[in-house]
Protein backbone atom coordinates (compact mmCIF):
# COMPACT_ATOMS: atom_id res chain seq x y z
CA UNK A 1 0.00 0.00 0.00
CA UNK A 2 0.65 3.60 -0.49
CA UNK A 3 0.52 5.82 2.82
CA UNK A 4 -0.93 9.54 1.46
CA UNK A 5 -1.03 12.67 4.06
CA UNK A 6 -4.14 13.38 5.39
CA UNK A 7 -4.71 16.03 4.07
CA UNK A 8 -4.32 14.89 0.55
CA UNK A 9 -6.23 12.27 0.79
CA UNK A 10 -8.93 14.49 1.63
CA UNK A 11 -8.37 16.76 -1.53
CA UNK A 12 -8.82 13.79 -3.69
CA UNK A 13 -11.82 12.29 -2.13
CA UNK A 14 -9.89 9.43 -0.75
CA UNK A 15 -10.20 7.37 2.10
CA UNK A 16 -7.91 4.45 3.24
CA UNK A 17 -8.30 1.10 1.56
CA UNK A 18 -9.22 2.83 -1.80
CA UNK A 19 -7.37 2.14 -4.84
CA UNK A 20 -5.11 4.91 -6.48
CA UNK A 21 -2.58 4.71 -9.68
CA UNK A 22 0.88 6.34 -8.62
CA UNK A 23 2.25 7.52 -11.71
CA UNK A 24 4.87 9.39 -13.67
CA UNK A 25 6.69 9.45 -17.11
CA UNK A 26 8.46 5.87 -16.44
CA UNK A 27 5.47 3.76 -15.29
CA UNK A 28 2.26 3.22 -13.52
CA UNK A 29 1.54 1.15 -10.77
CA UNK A 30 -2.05 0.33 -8.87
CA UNK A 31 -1.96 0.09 -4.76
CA UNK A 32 -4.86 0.50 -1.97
CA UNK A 33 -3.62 3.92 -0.24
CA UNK A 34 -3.47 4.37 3.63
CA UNK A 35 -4.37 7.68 4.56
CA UNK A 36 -2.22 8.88 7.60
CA UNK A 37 -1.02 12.12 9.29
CA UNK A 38 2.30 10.06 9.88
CA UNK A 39 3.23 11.75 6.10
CA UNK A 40 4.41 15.02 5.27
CA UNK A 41 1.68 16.81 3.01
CA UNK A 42 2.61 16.13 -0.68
CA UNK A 43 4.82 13.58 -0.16
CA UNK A 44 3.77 9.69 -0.69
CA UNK A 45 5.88 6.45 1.01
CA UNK A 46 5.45 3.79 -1.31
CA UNK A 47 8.06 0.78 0.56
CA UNK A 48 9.49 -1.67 -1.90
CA UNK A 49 9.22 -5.26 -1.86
CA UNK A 50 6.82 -6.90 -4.53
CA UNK A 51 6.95 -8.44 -7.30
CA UNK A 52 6.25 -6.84 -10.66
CA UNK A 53 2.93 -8.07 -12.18
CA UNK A 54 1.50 -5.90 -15.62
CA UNK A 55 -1.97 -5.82 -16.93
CA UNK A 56 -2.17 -5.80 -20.85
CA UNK A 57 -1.69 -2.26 -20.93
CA UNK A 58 1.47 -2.21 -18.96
CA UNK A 59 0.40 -1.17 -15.47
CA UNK A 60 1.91 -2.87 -12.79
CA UNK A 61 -0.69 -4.32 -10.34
CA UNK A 62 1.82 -6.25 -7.95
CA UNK A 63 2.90 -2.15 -6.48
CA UNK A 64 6.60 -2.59 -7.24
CA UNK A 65 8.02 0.95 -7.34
CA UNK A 66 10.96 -0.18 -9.64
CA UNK A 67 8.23 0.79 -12.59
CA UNK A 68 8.59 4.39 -11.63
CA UNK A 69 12.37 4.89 -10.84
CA UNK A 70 15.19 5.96 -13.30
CA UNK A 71 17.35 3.38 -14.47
CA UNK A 72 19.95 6.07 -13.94
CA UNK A 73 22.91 5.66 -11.31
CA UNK A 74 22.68 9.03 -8.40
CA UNK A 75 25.54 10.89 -9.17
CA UNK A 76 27.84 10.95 -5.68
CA UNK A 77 26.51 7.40 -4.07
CA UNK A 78 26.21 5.83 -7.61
CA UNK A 79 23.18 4.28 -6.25
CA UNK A 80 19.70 3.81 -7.03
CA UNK A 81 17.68 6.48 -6.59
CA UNK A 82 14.34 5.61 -4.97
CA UNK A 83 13.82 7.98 -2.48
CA UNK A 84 13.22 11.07 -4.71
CA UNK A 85 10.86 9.69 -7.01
CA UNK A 86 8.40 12.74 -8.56
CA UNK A 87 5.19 11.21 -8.93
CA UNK A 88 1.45 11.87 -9.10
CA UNK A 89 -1.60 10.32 -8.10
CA UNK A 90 -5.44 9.79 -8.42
CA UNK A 91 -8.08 7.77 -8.25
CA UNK A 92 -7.11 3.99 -9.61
């Protein structure tokens, strides 16, 4: 799952348990969203950890954030870079 501030939840109509699609130019994935005040506002915490699984038109359903990070080394750890991962998200 996908925790969401508050706040935004609210903004979208959202309430936890409801589906959303976190997306951006690299991929789309599908995951219920848990609506906390334990998140900054307009920030999401999407933890890592499942498999991929795509639907015939290439959304993952399985919530594996891999889909939506660069392929792209960071450029002083030379690491991956999935903590600063500009995304958006609605209703799925």
């Amino acid at each position: 799952e996908m925790m969401m501030n508050a706040a935004d939840a609210k903004r979208l109509g959202l309430r936890t348990g409801n589906k959303v699609e976190v997306f951006n130019d690299r991929g789309r994935i599908v995951v219920p969203v848990y609506v906390s005040q334990r998140c900054m506002p307009g920030v999401v915490v999407c933890p890592e950890g499942t498999w991929i699984d795509l639907d015939e038109n290439g959304v993952d359903r399985g919530g594996c954030v891999n889909v939506l990070t660069s392929h792209h080394w960071t450029p002083f750890a030379y690491g991956t870079a999935q903590h600063t991962i500009m995304v958006e998200v609605k209703r799925g």
